[in-house]
C-alpha atoms as a PDB file:
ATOM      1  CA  UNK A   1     114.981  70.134 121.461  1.00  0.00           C
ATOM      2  CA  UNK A   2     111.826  71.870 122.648  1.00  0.00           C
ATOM      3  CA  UNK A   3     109.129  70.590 125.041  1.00  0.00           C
ATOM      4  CA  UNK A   4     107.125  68.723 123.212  1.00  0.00           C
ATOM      5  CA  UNK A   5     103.887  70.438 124.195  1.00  0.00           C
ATOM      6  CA  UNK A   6     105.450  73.408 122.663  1.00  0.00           C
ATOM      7  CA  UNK A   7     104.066  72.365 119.001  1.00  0.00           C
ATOM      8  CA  UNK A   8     102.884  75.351 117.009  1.00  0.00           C
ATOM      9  CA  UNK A   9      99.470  73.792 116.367  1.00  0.00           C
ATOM     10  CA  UNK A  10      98.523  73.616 120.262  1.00  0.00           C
ATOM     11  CA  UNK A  11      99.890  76.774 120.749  1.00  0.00           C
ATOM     12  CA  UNK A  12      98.122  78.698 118.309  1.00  0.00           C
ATOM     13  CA  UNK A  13      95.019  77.057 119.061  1.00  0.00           C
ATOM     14  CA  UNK A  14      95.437  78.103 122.665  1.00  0.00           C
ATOM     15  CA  UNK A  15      96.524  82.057 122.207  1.00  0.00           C
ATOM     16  CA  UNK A  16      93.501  82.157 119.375  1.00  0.00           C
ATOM     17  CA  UNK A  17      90.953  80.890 121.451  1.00  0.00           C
ATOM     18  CA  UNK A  18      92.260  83.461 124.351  1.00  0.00           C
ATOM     19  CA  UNK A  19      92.840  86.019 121.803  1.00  0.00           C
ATOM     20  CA  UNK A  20      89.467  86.338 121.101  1.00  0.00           C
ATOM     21  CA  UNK A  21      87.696  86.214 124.092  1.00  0.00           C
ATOM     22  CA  UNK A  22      90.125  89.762 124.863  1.00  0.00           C
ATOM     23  CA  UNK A  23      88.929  91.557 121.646  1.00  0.00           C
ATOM     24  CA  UNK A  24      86.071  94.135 122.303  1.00  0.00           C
ATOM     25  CA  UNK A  25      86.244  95.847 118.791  1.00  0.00           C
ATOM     26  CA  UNK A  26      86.694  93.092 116.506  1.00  0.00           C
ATOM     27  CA  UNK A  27      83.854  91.163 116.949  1.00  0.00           C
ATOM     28  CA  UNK A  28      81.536  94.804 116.144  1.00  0.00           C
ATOM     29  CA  UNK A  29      82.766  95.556 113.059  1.00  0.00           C
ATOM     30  CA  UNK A  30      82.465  93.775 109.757  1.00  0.00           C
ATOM     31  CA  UNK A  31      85.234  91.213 108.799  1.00  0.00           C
ATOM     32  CA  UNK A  32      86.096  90.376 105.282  1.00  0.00           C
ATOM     33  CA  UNK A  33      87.979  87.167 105.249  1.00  0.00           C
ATOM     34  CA  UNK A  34      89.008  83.913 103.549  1.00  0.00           C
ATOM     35  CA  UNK A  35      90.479  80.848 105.139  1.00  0.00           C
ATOM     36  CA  UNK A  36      91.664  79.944 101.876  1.00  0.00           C
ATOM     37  CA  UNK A  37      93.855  83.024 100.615  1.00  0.00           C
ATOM     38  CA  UNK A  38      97.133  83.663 101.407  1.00  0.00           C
ATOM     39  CA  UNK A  39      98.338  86.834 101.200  1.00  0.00           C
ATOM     40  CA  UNK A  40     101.749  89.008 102.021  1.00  0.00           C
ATOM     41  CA  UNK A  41     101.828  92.387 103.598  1.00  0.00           C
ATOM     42  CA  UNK A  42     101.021  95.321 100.597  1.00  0.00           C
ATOM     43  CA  UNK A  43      98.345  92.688  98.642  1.00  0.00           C
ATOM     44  CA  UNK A  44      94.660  94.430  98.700  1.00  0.00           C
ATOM     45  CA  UNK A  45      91.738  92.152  98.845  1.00  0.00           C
ATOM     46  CA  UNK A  46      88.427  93.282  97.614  1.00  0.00           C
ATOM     47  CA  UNK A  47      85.850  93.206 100.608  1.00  0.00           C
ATOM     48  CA  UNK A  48      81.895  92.653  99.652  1.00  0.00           C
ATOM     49  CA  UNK A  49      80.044  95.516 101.024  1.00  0.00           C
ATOM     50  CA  UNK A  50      76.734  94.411 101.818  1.00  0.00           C
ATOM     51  CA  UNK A  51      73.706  95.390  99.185  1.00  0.00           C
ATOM     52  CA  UNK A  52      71.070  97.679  99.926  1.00  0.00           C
ATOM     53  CA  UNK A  53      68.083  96.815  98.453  1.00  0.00           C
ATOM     54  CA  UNK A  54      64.625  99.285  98.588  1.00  0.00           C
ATOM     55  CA  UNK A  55      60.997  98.101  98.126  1.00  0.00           C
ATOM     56  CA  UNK A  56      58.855  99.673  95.480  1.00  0.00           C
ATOM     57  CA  UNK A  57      55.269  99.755  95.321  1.00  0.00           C
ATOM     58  CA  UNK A  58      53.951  97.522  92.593  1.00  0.00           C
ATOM     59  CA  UNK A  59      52.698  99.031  89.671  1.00  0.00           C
ATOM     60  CA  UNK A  60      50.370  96.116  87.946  1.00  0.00           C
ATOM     61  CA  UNK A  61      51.186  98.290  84.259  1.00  0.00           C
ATOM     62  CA  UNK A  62      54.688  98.693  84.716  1.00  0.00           C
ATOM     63  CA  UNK A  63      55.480  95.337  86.472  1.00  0.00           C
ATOM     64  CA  UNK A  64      58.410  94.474  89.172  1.00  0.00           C
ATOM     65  CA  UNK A  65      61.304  97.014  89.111  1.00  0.00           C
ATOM     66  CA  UNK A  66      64.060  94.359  89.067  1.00  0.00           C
ATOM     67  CA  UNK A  67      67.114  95.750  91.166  1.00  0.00           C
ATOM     68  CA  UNK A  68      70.910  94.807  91.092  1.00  0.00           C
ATOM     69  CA  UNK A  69      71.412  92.705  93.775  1.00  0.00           C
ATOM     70  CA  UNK A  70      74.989  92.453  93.248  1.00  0.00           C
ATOM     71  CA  UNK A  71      77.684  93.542  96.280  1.00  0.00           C
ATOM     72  CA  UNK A  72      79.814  95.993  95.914  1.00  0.00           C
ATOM     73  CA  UNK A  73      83.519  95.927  96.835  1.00  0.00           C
ATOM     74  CA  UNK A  74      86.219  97.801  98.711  1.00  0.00           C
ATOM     75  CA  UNK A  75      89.516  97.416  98.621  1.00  0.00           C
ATOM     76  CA  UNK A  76      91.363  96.669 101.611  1.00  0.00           C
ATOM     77  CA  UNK A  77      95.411  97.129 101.632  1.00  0.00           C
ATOM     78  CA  UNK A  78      96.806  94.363 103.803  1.00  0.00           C
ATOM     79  CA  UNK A  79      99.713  96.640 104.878  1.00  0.00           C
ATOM     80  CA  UNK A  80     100.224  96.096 108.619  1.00  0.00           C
ATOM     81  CA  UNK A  81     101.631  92.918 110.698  1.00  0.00           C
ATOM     82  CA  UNK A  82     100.867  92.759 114.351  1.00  0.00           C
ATOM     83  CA  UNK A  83     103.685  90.222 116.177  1.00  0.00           C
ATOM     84  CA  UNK A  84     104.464  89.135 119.504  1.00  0.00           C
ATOM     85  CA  UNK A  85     107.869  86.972 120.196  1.00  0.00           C
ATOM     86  CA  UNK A  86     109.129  85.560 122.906  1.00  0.00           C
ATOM     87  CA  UNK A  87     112.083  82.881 123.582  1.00  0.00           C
ATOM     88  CA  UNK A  88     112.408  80.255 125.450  1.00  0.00           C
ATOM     89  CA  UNK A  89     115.064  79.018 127.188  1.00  0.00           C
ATOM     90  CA  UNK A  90     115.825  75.413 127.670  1.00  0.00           C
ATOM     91  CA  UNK A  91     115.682  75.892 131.244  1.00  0.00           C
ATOM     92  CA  UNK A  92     112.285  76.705 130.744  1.00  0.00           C
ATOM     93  CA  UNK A  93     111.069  74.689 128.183  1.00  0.00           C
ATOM     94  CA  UNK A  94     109.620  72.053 130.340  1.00  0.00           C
ATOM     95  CA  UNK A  95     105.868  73.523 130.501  1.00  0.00           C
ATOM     96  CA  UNK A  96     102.772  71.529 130.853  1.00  0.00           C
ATOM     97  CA  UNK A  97      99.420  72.708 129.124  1.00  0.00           C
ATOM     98  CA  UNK A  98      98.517  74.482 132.334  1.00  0.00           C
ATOM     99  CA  UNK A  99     101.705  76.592 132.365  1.00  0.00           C
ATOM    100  CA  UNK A 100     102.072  77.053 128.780  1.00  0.00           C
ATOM    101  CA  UNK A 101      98.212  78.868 129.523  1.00  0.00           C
ATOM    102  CA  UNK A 102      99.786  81.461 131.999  1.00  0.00           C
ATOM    103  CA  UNK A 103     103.032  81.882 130.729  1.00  0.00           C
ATOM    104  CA  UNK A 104     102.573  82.255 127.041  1.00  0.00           C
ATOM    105  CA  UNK A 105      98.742  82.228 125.631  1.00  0.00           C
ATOM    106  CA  UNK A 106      97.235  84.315 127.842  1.00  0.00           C
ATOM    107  CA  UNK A 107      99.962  87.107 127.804  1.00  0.00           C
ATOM    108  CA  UNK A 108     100.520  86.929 124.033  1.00  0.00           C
ATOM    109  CA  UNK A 109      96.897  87.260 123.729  1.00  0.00           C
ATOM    110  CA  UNK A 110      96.140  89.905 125.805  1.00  0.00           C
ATOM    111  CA  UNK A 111      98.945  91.852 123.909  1.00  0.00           C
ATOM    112  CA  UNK A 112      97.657  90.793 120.329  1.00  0.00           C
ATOM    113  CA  UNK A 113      94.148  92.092 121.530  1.00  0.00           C
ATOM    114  CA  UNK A 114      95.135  95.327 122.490  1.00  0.00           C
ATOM    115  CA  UNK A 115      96.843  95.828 119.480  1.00  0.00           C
ATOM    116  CA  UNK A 116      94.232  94.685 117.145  1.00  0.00           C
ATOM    117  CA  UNK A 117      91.444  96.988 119.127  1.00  0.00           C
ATOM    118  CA  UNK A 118      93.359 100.075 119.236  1.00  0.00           C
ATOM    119  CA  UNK A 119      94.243  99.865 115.353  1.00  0.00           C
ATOM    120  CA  UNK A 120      90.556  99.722 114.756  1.00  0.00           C
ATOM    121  CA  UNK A 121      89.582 102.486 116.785  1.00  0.00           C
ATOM    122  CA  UNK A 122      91.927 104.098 115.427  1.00  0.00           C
ATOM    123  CA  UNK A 123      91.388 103.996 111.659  1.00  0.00           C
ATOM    124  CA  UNK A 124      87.636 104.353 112.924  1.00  0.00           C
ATOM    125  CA  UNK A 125      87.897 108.076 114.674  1.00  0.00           C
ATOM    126  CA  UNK A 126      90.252 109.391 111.703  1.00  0.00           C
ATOM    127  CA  UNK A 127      87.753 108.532 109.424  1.00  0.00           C
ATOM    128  CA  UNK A 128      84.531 109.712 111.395  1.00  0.00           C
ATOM    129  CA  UNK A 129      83.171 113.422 111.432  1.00  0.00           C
ATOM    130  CA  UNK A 130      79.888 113.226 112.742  1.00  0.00           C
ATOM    131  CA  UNK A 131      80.020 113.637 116.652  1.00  0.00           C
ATOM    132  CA  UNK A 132      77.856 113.905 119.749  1.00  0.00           C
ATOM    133  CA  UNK A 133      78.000 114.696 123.202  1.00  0.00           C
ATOM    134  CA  UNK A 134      78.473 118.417 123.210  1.00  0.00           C
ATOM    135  CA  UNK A 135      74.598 119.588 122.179  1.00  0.00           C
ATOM    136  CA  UNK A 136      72.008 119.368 123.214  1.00  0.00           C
ATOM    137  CA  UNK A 137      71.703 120.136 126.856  1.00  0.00           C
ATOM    138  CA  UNK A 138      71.447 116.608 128.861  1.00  0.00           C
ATOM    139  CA  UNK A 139      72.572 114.764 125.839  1.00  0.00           C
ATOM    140  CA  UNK A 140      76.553 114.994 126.977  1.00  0.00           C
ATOM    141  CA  UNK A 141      79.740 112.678 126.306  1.00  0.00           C
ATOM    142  CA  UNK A 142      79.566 111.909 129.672  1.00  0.00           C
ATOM    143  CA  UNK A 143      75.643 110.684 130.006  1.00  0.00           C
ATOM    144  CA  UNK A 144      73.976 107.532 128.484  1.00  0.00           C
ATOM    145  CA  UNK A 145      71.684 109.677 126.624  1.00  0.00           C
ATOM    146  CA  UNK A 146      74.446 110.659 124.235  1.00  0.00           C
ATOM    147  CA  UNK A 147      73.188 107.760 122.077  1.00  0.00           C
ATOM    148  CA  UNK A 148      69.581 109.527 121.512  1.00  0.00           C
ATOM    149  CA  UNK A 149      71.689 112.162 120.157  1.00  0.00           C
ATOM    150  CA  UNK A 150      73.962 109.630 117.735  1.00  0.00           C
ATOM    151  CA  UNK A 151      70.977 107.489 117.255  1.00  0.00           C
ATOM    152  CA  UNK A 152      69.292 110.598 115.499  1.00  0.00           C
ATOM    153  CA  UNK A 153      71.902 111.519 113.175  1.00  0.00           C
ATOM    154  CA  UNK A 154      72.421 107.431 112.250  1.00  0.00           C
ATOM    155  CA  UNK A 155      68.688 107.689 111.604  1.00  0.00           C
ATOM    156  CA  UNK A 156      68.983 110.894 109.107  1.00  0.00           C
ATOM    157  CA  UNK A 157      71.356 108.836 107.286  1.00  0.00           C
ATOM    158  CA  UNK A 158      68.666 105.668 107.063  1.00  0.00           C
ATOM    159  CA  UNK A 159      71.569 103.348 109.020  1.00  0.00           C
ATOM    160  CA  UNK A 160      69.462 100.537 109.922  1.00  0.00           C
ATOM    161  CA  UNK A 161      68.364 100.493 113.535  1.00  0.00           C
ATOM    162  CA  UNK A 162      69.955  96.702 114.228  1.00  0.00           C
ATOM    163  CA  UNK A 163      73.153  95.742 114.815  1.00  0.00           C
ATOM    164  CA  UNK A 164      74.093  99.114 116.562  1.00  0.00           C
ATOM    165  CA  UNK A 165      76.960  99.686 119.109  1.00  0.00           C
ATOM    166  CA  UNK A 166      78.659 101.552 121.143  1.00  0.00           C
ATOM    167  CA  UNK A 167      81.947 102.194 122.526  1.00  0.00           C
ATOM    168  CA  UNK A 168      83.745 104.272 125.481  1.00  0.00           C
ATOM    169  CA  UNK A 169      86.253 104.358 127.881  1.00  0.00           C
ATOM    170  CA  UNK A 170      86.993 103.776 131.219  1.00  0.00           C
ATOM    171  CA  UNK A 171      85.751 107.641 132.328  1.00  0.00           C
ATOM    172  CA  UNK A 172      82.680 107.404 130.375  1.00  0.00           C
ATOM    173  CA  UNK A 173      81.580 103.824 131.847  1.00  0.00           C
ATOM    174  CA  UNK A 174      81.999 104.747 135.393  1.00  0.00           C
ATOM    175  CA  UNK A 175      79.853 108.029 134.337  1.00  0.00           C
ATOM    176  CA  UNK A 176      77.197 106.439 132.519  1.00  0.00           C
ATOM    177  CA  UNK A 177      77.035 103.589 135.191  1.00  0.00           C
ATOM    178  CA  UNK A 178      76.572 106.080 138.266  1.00  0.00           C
ATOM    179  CA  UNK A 179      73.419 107.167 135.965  1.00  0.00           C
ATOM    180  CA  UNK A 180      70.258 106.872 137.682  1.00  0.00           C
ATOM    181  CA  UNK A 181      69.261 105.473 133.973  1.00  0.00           C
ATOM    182  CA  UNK A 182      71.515 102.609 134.463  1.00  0.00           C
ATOM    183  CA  UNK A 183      71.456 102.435 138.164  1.00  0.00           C
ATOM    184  CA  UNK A 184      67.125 101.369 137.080  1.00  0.00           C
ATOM    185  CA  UNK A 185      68.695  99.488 134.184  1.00  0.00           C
ATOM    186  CA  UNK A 186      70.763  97.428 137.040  1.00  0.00           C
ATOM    187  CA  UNK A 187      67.844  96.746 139.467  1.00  0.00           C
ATOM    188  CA  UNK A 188      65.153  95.623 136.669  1.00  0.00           C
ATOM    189  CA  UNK A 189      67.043  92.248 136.748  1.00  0.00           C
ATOM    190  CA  UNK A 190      68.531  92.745 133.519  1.00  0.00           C
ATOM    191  CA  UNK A 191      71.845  92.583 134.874  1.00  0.00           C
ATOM    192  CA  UNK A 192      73.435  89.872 132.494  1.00  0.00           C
ATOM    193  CA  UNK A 193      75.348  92.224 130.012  1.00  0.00           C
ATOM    194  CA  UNK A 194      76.838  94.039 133.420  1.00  0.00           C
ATOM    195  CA  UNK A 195      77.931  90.766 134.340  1.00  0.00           C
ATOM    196  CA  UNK A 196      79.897  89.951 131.471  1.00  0.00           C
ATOM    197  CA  UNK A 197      81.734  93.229 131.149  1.00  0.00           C
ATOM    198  CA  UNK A 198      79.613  95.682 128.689  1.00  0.00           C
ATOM    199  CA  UNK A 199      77.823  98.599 129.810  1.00  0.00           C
ATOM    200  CA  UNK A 200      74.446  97.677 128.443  1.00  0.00           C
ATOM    201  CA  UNK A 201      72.337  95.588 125.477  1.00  0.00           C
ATOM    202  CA  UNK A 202      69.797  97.379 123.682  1.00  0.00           C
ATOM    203  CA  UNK A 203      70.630 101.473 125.335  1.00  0.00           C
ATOM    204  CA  UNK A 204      68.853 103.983 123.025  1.00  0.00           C
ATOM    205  CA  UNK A 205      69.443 100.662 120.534  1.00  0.00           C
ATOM    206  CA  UNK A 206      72.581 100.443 120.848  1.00  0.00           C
ATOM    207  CA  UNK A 207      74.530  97.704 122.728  1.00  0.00           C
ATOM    208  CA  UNK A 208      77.231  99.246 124.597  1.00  0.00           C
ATOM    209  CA  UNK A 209      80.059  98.181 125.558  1.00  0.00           C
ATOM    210  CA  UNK A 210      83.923  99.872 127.201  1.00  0.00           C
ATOM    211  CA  UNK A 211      87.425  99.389 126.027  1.00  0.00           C
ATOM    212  CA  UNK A 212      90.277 100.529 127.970  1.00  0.00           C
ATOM    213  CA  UNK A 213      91.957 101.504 124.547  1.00  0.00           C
ATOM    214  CA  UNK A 214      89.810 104.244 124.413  1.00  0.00           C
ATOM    215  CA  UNK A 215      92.645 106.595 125.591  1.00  0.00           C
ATOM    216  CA  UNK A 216      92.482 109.329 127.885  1.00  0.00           C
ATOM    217  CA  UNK A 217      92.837 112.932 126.770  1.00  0.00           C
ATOM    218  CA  UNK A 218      95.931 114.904 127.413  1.00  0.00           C
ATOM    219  CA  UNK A 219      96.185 117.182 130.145  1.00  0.00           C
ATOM    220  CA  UNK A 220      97.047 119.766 127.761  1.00  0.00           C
ATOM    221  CA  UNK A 221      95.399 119.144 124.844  1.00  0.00           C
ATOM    222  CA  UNK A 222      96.166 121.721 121.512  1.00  0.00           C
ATOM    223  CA  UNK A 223      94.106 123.669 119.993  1.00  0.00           C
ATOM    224  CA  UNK A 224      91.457 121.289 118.215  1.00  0.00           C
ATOM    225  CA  UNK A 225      92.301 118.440 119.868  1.00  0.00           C
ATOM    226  CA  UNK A 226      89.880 116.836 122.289  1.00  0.00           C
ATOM    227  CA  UNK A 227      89.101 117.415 125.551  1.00  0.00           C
ATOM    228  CA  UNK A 228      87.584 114.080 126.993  1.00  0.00           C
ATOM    229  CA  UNK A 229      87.562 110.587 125.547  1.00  0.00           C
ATOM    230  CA  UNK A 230      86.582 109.970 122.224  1.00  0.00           C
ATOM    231  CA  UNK A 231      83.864 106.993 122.027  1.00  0.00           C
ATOM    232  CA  UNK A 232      82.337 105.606 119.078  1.00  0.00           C
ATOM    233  CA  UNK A 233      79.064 104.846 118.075  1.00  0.00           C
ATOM    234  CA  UNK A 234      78.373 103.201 115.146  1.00  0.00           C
ATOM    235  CA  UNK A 235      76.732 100.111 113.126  1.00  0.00           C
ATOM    236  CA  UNK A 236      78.625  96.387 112.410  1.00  0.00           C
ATOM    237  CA  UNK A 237      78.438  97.646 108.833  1.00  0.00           C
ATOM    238  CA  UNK A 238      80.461 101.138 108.871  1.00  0.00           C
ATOM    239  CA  UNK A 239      84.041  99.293 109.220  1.00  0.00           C
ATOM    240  CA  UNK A 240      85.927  96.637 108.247  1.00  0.00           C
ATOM    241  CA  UNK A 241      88.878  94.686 109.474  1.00  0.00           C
ATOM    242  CA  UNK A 242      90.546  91.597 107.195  1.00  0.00           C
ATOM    243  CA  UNK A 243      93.064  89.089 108.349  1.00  0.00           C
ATOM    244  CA  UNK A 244      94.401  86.439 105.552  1.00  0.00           C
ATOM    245  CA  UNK A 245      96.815  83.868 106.329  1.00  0.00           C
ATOM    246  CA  UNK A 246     100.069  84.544 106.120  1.00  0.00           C
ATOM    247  CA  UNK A 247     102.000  82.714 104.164  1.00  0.00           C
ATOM    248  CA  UNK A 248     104.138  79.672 105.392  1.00  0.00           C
ATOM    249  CA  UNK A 249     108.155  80.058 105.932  1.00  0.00           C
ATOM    250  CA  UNK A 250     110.503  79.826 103.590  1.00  0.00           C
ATOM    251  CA  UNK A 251     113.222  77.909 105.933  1.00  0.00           C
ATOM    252  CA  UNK A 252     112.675  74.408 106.276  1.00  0.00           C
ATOM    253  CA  UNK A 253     113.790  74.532 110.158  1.00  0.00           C
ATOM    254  CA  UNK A 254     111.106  76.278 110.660  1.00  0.00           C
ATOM    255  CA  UNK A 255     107.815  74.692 112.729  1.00  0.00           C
ATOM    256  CA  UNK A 256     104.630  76.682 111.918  1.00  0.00           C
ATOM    257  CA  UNK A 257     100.865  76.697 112.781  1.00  0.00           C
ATOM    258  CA  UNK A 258      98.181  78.479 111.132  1.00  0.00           C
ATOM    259  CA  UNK A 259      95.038  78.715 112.531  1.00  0.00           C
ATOM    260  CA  UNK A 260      91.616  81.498 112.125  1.00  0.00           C
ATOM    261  CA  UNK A 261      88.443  81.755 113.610  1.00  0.00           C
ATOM    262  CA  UNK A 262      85.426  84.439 113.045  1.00  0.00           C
ATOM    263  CA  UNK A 263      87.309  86.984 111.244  1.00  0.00           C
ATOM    264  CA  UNK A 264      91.503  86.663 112.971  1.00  0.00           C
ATOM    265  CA  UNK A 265      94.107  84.320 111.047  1.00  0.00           C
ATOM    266  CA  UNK A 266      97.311  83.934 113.975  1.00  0.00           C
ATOM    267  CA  UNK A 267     100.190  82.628 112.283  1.00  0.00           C
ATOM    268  CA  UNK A 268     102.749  80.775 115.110  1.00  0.00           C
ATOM    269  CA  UNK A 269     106.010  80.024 114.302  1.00  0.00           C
ATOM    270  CA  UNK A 270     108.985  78.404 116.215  1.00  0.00           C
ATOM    271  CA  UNK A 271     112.160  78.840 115.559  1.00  0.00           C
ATOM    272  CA  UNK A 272     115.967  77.390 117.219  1.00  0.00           C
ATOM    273  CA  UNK A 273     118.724  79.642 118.164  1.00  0.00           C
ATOM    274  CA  UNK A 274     121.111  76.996 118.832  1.00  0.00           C
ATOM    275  CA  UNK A 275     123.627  79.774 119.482  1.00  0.00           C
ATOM    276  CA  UNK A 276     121.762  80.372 122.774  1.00  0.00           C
ATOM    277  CA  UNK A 277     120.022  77.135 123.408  1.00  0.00           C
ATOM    278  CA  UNK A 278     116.964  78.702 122.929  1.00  0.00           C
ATOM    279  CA  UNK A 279     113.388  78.182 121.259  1.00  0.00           C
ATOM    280  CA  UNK A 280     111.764  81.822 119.366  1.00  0.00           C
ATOM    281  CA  UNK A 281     108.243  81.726 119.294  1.00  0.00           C
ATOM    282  CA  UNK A 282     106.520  84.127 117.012  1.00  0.00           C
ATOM    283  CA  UNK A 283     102.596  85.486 116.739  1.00  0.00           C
ATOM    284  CA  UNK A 284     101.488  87.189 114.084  1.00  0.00           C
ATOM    285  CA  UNK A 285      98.241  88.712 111.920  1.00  0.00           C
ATOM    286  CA  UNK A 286      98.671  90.261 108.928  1.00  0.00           C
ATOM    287  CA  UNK A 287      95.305  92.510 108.825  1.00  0.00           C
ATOM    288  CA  UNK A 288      94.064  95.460 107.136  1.00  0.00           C
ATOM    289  CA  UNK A 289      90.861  98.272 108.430  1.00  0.00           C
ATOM    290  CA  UNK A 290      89.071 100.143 105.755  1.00  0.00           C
ATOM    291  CA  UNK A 291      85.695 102.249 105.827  1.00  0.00           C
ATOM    292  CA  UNK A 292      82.697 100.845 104.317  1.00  0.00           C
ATOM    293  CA  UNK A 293      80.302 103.446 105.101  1.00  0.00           C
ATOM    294  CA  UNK A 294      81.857 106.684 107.183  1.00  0.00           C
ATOM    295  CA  UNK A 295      77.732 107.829 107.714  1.00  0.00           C
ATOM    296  CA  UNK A 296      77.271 104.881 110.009  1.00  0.00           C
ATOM    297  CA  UNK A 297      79.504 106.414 112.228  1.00  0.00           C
ATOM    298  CA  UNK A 298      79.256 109.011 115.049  1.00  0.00           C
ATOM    299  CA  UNK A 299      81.705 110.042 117.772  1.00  0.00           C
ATOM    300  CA  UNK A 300      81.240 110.462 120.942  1.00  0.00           C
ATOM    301  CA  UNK A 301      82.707 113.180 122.802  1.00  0.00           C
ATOM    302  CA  UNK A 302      82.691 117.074 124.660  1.00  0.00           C
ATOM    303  CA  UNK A 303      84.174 119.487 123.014  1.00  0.00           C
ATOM    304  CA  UNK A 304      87.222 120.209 121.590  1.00  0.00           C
ATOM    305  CA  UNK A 305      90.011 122.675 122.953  1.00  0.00           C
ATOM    306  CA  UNK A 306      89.751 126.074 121.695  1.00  0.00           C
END
């Protein structure tokens, strides 16, 4: 019989609340999501794009022009499961809240996390052509003031100047922070977004932030393929990831948890394999990324191989 600290309930609660606090991505993009709908993997949702709505000047002969406030939708294929298991022997079974912590939330969650970030950076750069960092001269990949240059072309295409972000890698960071921009940035006192991992708030207007899922090039890259990292710049709105519920189990020896918070729905479910005295523990999101807006979106990077 498992531990009973090993409930699904204070387990999920536990990798969830962790699970967050790894994500960079999720918590930049939009999120289209409903506590209440359950869903199984190949359902589309419908996602609310946010309306634009544009000011007229008032015409006292004509009167108002009366617009359609009314959001548009996208549909979003919930297609993909990310999972974690793990078992449990009996001989281990007899964790405490603090070891339960180490040995299963804060793994699990690191490993959901990753996963979860590198699907939406992914769906992000195959669905962005607009780049900077190559031209012009000063404006590089490799230099904060890349984000003049994507700040431009997300002003040509009227992308509203809040709620803009940006993200690189590991190489870029430790280039942008040996800047003697953000070397001034550092001693002005406004230190607090260093402190708590991202790069900068409010650079060129865009709050910046790294990932280590920003992968590395390869060290020989083909023909068209790129020669540095690949960062992202971008606005919440461009994107969108949706997690439903998944749906409870159909066996009736099965213990289950379901529990979401801003935007992630983390389905736990334990299991017995009384064959090998053993408890299976499973995490799992069922999610979906779609594009909202590709124009919101600009790449960062050098150029590509020739």
């Amino acid at each position: 019989m498992a531990n009973t600290f090993l409930t699904p309930d204070v387990i999920a609660r536990q990798v969830l609340a962790n699970l967050y606090e790894n994500l960079v991505m999720l918590p930049l993009v939009h999120t289209g999501y409903s506590g209440e709908f359950q869903a199984k993997v190949g359902d589309t949702v419908n996602v609310r794009k946010p309306a634009v709505l544009n000011a007229a000047l008032f015409d006292r002969t004509a009167g108002i022009q009366v617009q359609n406030a009314t959001e548009t939708s996208v549909p979003v294929k919930l297609d993909k499961i990310a999972d974690i298991s793990l078992e449990i022997t009996d001989e281990s079974a007899l964790l405490e809240l603090e070891s339960m912590d180490a040995q299963i939330a804060v793994p699990a969650a690191e490993g959901l996390a990753q996963f979860v970030d590198r699907a939406i950076i992914a769906h992000m750069k195959a669905n962005t052509t607009a780049f900077a960092g190559v031209t012009p001269a000063g404006h590089e990949w490799d230099k904060p003031e890349v984000l003049i240059e994507a700040g431009r072309q997300l002003d040509i295409q009227k992308v509203p100047s809040m709620r803009r972000h940006a993200v690189v890698g590991p190489t870029a960071k430790a280039k942008w922070l040996n800047s003697d921009l953000l070397k001034r940035y550092d001693q002005s006192g406004s230190t607090e977004a260093l402190r708590r991992g991202s790069i900068g708030d409010n650079l060129f207007n865009f709050d910046a932030y790294m990932t280590q899922n920003i992968v590395q090039p390869s060290g020989s890259p083909a023909s068209g393929q790129p020669t540095t990292e690949v960062g992202l710049a971008f606005h919440e709105t461009a994107f969108t990831f949706t997690s439903v519920p998944l749906p409870r189990p159909l066996s009736a020896g099965t213990s289950y948890a379901i529990e979401t918070y801003k935007g992630i729905s983390l389905r736990t479910t334990i299991d017995r394999d009384h064959v090998h005295k053993q408890d299976i523990i499973s995490f799992d999101i069922l999610y979906g990324v779609a594009t909202l807006d590709a124009n919101r979106s600009v790449l960062l990077r050098g150029p590509l191989q020739a």
